[in-house]
Protein backbone atom coordinates (compact mmCIF):
# COMPACT_ATOMS: atom_id res chain seq x y z
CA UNK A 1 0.00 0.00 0.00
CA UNK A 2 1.42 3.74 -0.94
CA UNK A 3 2.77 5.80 2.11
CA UNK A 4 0.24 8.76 2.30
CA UNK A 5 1.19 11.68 1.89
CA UNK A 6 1.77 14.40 4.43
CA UNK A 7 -1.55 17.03 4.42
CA UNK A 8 -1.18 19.71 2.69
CA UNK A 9 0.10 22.89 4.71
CA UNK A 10 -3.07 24.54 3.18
CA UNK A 11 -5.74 22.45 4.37
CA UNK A 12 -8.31 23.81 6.14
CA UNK A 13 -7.71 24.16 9.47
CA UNK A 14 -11.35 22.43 10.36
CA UNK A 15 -13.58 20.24 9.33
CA UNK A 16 -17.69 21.91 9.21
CA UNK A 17 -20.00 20.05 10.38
CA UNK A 18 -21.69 18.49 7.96
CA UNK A 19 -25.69 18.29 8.66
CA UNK A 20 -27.43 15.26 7.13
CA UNK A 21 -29.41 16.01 4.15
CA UNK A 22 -32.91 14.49 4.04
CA UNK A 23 -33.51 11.93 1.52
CA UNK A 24 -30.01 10.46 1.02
CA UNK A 25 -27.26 8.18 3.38
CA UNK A 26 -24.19 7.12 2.95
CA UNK A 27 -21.67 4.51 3.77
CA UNK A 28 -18.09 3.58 2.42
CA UNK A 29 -16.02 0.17 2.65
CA UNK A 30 -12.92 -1.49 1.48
CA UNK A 31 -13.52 -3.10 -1.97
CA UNK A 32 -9.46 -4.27 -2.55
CA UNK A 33 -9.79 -2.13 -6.20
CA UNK A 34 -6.20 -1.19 -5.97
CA UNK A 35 -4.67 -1.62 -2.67
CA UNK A 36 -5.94 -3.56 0.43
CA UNK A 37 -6.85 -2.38 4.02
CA UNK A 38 -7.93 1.21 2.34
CA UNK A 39 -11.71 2.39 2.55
CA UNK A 40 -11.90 3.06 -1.59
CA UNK A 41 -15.69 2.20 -2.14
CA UNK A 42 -18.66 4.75 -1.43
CA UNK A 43 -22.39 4.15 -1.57
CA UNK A 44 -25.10 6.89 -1.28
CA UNK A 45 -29.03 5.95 -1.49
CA UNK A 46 -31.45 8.52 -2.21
CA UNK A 47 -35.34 8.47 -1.79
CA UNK A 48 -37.86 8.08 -4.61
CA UNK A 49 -38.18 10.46 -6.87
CA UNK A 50 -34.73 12.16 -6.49
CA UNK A 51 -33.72 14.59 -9.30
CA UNK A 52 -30.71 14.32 -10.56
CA UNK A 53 -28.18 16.93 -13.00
CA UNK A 54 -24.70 16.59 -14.02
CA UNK A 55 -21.71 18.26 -15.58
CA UNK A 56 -18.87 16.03 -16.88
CA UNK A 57 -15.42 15.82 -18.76
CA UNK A 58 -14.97 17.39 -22.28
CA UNK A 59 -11.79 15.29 -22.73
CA UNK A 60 -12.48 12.87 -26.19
CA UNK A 61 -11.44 9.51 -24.09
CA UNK A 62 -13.74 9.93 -21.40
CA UNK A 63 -13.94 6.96 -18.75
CA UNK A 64 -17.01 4.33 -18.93
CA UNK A 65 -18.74 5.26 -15.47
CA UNK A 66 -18.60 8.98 -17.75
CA UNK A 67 -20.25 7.14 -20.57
CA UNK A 68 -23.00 5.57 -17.87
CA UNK A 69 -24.06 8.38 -16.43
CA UNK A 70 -24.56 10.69 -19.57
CA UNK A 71 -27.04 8.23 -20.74
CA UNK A 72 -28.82 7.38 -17.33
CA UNK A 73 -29.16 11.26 -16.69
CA UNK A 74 -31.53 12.04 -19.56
CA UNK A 75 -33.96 10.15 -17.32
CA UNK A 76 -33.48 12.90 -14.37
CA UNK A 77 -33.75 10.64 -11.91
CA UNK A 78 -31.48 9.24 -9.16
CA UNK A 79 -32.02 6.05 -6.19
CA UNK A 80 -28.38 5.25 -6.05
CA UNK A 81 -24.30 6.55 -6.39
CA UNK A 82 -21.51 4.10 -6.30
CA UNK A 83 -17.82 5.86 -7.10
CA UNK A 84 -14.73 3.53 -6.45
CA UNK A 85 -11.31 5.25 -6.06
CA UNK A 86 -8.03 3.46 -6.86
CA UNK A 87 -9.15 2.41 -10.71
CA UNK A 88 -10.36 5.07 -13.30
CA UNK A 89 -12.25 2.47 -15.14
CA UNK A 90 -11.03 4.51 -18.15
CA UNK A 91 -9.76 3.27 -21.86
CA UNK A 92 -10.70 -0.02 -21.10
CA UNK A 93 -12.73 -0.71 -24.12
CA UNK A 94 -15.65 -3.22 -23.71
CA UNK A 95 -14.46 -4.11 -20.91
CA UNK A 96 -14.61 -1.32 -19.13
CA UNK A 97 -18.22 -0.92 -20.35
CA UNK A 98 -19.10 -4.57 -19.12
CA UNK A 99 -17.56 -3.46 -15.50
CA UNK A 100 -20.29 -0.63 -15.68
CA UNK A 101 -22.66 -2.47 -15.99
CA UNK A 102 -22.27 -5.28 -13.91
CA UNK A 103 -20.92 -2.83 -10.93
CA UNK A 104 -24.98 -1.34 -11.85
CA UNK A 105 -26.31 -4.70 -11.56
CA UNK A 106 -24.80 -5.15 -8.12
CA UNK A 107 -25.75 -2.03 -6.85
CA UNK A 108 -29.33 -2.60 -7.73
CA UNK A 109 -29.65 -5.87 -5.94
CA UNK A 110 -28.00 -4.50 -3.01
CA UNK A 111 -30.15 -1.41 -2.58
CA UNK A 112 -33.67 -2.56 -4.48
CA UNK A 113 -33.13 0.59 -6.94
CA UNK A 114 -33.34 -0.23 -10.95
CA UNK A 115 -30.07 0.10 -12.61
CA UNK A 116 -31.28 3.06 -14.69
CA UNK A 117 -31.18 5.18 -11.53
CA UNK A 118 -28.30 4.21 -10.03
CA UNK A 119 -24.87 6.49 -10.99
CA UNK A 120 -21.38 5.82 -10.76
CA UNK A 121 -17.69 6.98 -10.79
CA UNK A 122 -14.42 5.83 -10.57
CA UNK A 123 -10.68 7.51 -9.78
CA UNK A 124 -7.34 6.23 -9.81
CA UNK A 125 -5.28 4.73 -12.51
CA UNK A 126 -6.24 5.14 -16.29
CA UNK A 127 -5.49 2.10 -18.88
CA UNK A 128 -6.27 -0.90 -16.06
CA UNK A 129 -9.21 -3.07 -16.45
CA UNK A 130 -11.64 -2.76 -13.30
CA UNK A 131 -12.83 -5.87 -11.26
CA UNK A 132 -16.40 -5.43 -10.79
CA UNK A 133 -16.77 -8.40 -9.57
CA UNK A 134 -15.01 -6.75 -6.09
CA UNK A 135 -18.21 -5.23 -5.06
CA UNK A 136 -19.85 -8.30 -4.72
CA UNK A 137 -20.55 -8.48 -0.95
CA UNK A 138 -19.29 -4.99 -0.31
CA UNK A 139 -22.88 -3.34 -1.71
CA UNK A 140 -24.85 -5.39 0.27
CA UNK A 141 -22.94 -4.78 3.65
CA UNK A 142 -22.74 -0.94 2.73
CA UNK A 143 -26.32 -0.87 1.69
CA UNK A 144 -27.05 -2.38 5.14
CA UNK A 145 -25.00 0.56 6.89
CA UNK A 146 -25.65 3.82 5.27
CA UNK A 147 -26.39 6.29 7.39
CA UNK A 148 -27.00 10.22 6.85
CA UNK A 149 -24.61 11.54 8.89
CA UNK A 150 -21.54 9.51 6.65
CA UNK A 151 -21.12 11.96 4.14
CA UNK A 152 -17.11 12.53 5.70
CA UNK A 153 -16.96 8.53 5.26
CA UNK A 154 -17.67 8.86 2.26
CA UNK A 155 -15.52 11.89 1.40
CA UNK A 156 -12.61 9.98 2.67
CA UNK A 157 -13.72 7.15 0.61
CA UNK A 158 -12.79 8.54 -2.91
CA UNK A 159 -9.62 10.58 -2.32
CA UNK A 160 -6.28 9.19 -4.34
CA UNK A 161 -3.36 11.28 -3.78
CA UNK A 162 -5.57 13.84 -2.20
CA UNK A 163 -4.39 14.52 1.69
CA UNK A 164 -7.54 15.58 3.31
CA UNK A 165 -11.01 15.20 2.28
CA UNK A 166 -12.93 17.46 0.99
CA UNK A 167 -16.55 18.54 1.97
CA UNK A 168 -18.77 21.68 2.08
CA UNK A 169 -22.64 23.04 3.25
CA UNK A 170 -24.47 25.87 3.16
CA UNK A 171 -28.37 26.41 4.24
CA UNK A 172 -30.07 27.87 2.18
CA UNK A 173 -34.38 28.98 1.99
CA UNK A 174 -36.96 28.88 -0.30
CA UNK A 175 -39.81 30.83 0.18
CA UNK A 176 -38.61 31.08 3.69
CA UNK A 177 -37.78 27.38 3.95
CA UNK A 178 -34.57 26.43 5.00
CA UNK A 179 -32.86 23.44 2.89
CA UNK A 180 -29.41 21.81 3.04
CA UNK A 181 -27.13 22.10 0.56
CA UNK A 182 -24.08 19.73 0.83
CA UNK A 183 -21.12 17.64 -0.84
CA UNK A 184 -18.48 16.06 -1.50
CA UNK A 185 -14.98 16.39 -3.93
CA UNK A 186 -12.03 14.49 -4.56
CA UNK A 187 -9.17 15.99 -6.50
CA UNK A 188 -5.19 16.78 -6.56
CA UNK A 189 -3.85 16.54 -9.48
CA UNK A 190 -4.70 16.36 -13.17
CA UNK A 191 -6.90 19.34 -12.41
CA UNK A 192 -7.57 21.53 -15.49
CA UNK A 193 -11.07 22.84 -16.13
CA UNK A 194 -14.19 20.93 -17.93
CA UNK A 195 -13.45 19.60 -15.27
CA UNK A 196 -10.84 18.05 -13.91
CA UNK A 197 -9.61 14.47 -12.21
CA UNK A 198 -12.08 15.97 -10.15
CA UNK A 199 -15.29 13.97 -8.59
CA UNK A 200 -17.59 15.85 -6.94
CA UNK A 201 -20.96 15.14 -5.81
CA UNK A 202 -23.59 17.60 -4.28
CA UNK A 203 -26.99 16.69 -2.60
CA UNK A 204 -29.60 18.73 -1.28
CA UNK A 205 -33.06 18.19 0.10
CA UNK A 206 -34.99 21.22 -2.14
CA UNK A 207 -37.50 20.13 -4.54
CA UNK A 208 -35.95 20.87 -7.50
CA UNK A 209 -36.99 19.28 -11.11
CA UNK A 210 -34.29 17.89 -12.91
CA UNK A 211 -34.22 20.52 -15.55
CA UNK A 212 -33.86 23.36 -13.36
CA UNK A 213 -30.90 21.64 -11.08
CA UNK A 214 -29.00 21.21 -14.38
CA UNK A 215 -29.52 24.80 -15.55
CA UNK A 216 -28.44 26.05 -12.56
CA UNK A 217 -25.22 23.74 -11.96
CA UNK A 218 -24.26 24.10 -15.59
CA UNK A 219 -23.89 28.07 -15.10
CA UNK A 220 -22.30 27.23 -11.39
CA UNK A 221 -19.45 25.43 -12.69
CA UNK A 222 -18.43 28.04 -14.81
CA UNK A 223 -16.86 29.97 -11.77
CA UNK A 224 -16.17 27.07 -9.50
CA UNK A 225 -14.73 24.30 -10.93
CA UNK A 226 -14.25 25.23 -14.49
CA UNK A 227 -12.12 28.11 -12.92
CA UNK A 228 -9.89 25.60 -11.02
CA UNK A 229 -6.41 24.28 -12.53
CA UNK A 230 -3.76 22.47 -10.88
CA UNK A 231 -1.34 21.26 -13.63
CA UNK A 232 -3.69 22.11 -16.96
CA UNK A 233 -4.15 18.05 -17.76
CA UNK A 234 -8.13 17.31 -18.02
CA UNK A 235 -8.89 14.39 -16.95
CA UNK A 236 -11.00 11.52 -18.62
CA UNK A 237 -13.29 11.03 -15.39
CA UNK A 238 -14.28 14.52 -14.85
CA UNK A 239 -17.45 14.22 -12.67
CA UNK A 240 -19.77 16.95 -10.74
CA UNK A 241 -23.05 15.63 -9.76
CA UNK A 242 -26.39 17.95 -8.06
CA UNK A 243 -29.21 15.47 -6.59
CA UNK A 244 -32.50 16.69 -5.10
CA UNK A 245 -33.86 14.05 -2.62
CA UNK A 246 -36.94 16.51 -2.39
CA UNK A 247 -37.42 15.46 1.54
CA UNK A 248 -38.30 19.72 2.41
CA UNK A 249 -41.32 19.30 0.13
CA UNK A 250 -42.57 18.08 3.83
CA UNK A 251 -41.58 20.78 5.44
CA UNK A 252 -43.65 23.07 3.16
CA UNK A 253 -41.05 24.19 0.86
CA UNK A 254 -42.73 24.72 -2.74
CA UNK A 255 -41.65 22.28 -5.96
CA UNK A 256 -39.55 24.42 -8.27
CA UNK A 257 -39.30 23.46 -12.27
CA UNK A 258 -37.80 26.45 -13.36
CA UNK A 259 -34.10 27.31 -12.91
CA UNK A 260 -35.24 31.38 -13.39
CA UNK A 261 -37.74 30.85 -10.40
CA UNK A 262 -37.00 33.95 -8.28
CA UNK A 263 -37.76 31.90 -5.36
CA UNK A 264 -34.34 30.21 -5.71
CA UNK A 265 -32.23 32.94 -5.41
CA UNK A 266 -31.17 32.56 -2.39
CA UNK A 267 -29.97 28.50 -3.51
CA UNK A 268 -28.20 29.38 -6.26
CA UNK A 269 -26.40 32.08 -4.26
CA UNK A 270 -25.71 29.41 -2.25
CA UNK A 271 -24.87 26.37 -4.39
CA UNK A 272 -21.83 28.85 -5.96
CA UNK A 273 -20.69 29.10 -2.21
CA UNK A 274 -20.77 25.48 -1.85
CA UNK A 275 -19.12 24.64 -5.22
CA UNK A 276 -16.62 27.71 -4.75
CA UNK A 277 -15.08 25.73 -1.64
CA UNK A 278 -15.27 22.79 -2.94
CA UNK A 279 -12.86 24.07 -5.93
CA UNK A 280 -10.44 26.11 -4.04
CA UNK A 281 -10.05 23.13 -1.38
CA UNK A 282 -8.95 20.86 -4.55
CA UNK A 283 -6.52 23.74 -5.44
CA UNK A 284 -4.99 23.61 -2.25
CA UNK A 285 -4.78 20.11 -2.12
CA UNK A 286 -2.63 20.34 -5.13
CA UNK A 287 -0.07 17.85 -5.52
CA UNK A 288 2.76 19.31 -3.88
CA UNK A 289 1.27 22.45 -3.75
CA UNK A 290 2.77 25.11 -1.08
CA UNK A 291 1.05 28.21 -1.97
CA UNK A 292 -2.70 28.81 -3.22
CA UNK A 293 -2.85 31.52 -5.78
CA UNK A 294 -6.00 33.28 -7.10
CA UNK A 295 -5.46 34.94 -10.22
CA UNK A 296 -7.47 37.68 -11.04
CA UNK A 297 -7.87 39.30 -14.82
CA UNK A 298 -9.56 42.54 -15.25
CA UNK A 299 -10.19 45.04 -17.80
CA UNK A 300 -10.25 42.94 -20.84
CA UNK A 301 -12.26 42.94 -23.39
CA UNK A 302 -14.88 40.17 -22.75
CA UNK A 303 -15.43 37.72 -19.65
CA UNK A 304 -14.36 35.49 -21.82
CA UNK A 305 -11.16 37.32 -22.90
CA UNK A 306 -10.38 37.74 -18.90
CA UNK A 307 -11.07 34.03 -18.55
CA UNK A 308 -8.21 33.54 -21.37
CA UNK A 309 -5.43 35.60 -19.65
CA UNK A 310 -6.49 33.99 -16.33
CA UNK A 311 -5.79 30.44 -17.54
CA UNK A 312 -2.74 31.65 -19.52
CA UNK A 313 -1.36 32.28 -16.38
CA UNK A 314 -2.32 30.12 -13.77
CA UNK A 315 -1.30 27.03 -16.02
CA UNK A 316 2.11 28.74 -16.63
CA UNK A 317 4.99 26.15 -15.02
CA UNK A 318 7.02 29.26 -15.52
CA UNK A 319 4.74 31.44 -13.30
CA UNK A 320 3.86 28.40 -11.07
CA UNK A 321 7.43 27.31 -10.43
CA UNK A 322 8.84 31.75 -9.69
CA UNK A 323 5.41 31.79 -6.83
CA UNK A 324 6.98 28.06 -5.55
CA UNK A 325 10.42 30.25 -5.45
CA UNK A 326 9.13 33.38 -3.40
CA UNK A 327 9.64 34.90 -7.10
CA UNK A 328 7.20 37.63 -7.76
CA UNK A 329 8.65 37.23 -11.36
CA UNK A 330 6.34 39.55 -12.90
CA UNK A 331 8.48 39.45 -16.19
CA UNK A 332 6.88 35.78 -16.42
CA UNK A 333 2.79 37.13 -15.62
CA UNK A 334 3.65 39.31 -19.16
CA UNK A 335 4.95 36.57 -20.86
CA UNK A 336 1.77 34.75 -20.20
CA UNK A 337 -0.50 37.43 -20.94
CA UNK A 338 1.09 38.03 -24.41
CA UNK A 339 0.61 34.30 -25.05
CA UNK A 340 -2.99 33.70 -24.31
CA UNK A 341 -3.85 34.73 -27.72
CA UNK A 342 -6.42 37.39 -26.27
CA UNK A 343 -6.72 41.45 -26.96
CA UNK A 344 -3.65 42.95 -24.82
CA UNK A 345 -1.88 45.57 -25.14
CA UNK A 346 1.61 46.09 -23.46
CA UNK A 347 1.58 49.77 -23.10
CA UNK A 348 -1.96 49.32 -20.85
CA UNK A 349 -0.71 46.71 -18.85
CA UNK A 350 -0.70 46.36 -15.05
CA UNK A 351 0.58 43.71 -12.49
CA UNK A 352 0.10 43.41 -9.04
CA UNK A 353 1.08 41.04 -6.02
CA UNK A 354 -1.36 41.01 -3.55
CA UNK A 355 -1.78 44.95 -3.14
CA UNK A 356 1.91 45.61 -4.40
CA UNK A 357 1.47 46.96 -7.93
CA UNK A 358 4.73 45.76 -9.56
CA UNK A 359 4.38 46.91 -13.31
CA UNK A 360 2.21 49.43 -15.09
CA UNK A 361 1.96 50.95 -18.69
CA UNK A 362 4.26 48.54 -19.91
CA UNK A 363 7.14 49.28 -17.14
CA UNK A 364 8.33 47.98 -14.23
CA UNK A 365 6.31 50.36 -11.15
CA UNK A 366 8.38 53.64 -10.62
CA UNK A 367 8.14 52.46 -6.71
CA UNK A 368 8.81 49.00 -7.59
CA UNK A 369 10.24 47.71 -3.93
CA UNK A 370 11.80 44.07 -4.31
CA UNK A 371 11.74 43.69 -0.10
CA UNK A 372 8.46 44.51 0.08
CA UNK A 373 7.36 42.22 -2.48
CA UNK A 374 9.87 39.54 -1.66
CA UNK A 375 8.08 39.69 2.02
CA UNK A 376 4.58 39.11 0.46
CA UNK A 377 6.04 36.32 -1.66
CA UNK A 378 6.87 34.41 1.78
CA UNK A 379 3.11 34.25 2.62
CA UNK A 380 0.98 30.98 2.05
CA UNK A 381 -1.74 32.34 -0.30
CA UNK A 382 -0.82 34.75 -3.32
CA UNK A 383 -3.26 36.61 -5.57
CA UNK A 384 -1.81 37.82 -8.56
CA UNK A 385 -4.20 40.71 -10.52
CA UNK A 386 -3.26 41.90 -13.71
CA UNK A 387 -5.83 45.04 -15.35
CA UNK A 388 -5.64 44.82 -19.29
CA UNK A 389 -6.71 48.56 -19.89
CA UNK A 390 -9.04 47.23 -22.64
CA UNK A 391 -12.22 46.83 -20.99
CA UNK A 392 -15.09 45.60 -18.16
CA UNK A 393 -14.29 41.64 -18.65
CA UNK A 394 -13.58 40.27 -15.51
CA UNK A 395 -12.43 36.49 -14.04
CA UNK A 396 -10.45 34.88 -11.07
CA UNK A 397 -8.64 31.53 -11.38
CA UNK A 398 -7.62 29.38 -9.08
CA UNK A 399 -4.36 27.53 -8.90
CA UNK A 400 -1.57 26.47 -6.56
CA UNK A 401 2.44 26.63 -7.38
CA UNK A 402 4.78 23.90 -8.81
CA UNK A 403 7.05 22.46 -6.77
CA UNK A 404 9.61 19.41 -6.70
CA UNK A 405 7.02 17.33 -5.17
CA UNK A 406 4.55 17.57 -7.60
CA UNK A 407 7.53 15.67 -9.96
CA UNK A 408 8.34 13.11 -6.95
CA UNK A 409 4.58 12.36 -6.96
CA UNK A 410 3.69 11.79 -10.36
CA UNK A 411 6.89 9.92 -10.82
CA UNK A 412 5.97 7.39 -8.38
CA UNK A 413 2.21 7.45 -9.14
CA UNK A 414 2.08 3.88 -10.40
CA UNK A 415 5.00 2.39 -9.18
């Protein structure tokens, strides 16, 4: 079994206390997919009727569990979530496809639920063939267990090279109802957006139809995790799930079926916070990662421009590798910029570090002090802003720095 690794220095420094969510429990076991005496199995059963809305890799090899649950989602409807860490379940061919379906099989004689409604997700290594036949037993004991206040278990459950897990809640009302909003993410590396080797997995108990969930957590991810890099590599298992147990309809809270309902303004305010801290946790939890940068891009053109730049430069090993230096190489934030391939102009240019404005109108700052930058440089969490002069388009990335053990990790990843 792989030594874990030491948590990341920018974990947060607490756990929250993660409220059940009506409708939905959880367990998590040891399956043996990859290495033995780990918990690297997760189960989650949802009531009847449970909406369900997803968001999942663009990469052009995605993993079979992806295939799955693009097809089961047109139903909208959710009883059932197996994910599996250790094993990607990825180009595996028919095989891979077969494993999908018998792991769906399983799951649906271990928790009564028909195989259409039942979704699933794997991590780990890509290219090895995946032994379904390893959940046999393990369903039916889970399935026996869950329990609603397991969602950590079950956090813990799917991490890889991740070093803490990952989990989030907010409370939000509708129409003066309170509802839970909660989840779940795995993710360290191979973290580039749409999405990421990133497996997230939300749940709520608001009684939301499944087209308004999706239209909401399709726009959500666009500033959460599709703003979220690591090491630009997207990943074929990409992931991010919203389900709606529905369980508050009891408590008097109103069905919604449209995702422009005023009434849920106060969710979808919420669901960004949720899905925010869900991304930036990954980003700290990047592999080797010893500083979490944001990096803001304003004044260009478009929001789409700004989100350009952004990525330009977060996904720079140049810029990532001067921040893991105490660097505050600005030379290498211009070099990035004038790659992206967006509207820039050098002579409208500005830089800062933190509140340290470093470079403007295409010069280095005529108060420009190295100390006082090199100080901020020392500091566990840079932002980096850069103003483009050209405009109101506007977007923050997030991203951590690049650092020897990043290499030592991925060198040893299947060894």
């Amino acid at each position: 079994m792989a030594k874990p690794a030491p948590i990341s220095p920018l974990a947060p420094k607490s756990i929250p206390d993660l409220p059940g969510v009506d409708g939905v429990r959880f367990a998590a076991g040891e399956a043996g997919i990859r290495y033995k005496g780990r918990t690297d199995v997760l189960l989650a059963v949802m009531d009847k009727g449970t909406q369900a809305a997803g968001v999942f890799t663009r990469s052009k090899c995605p993993s079979a569990p992806v295939d799955w649950c693009r097809a089961k989602l047109k139903g909208g409807k959710a009883r059932a979530l197996v994910v599996n860490s250790g094993n990607a379940n990825a180009f595996t061919g028919k095989v891979g496809a077969a494993a999908v379906k018998k792991t769906a099989e399983i799951a649906a004689k271990a928790t009564g639920a028909p195989a259409s409604e039942i979704y699933l997700a794997s991590t780990g290594v890509i290219g090895e063939p995946l032994d379904a036949s390893k959940f046999e037993g393990v369903l039916d004991r889970l399935a026996g267990d869950v329990r609603a206040d397991a969602m950590l278990d079950a956090a813990r459950a799917i991490m890889t090279t991740d070093t803490f897990p990952k989990v989030a809640t907010q409370t939000a009302t509708i129409a003066g109802v309170p509802v839970t909003i909660a989840g779940v993410a795995k993710g360290a590396g191979m973290i580039a957006p749409d999405m990421a080797t990133m497996l997230s997995f939300v749940f709520t108990d608001a009684p939301i139809a499944a087209a308004a969930l999706q239209g909401m957590l399709s726009k959500a991810v666009e500033t959460s995790f599709n703003a979220l890099t690591v090491d630009s590599d997207t990943s074929t298992s990409d992931t991010l799930m919203l389900f709606a147990t529905g369980a508050a309809a009891k408590r008097g809270c109103p069905k919604i079926t449209d995702k422009g309902d005023r009434r849920l303004a106060d969710f979808r305010a919420k669901l960004d916070l949720v899905l925010r801290d869900l991304a930036q946790q990954v980003a700290r939890d990047g592999e080797g990662a010893r500083k979490f940068v944001s990096v803001t891009v304003e004044g260009a053109k478009t929001a789409k421009s700004a989100k350009g730049v952004a990525m330009a430069i977060a996904n720079s090993p140049l810029v990532k590798t001067a921040i893991a230096g105490e660097d505050a190489n600005w030379g290498r934030v211009v070099m990035a910029v004038g790659k992206a391939g967006e509207p820039a102009e050098r002579d409208r240019l500005a830089i800062w570090f933190g509140d340290i404005r470093v470079a403007a109108k295409g010069l280095r700052d005529p108060s420009y002090d190295e100390a006082k930058v090199s100080a901020y440089m020392k500091g566990e969490e840079i932002a980096v802003k850069v103003d483009l002069g050209l405009g109101t388009g506007r977007f923050t990335a997030w991203t951590c720095d690049l650092t020897k053990e990043y290499v030592a990790i991925n060198g040893d990843y299947r060894s």
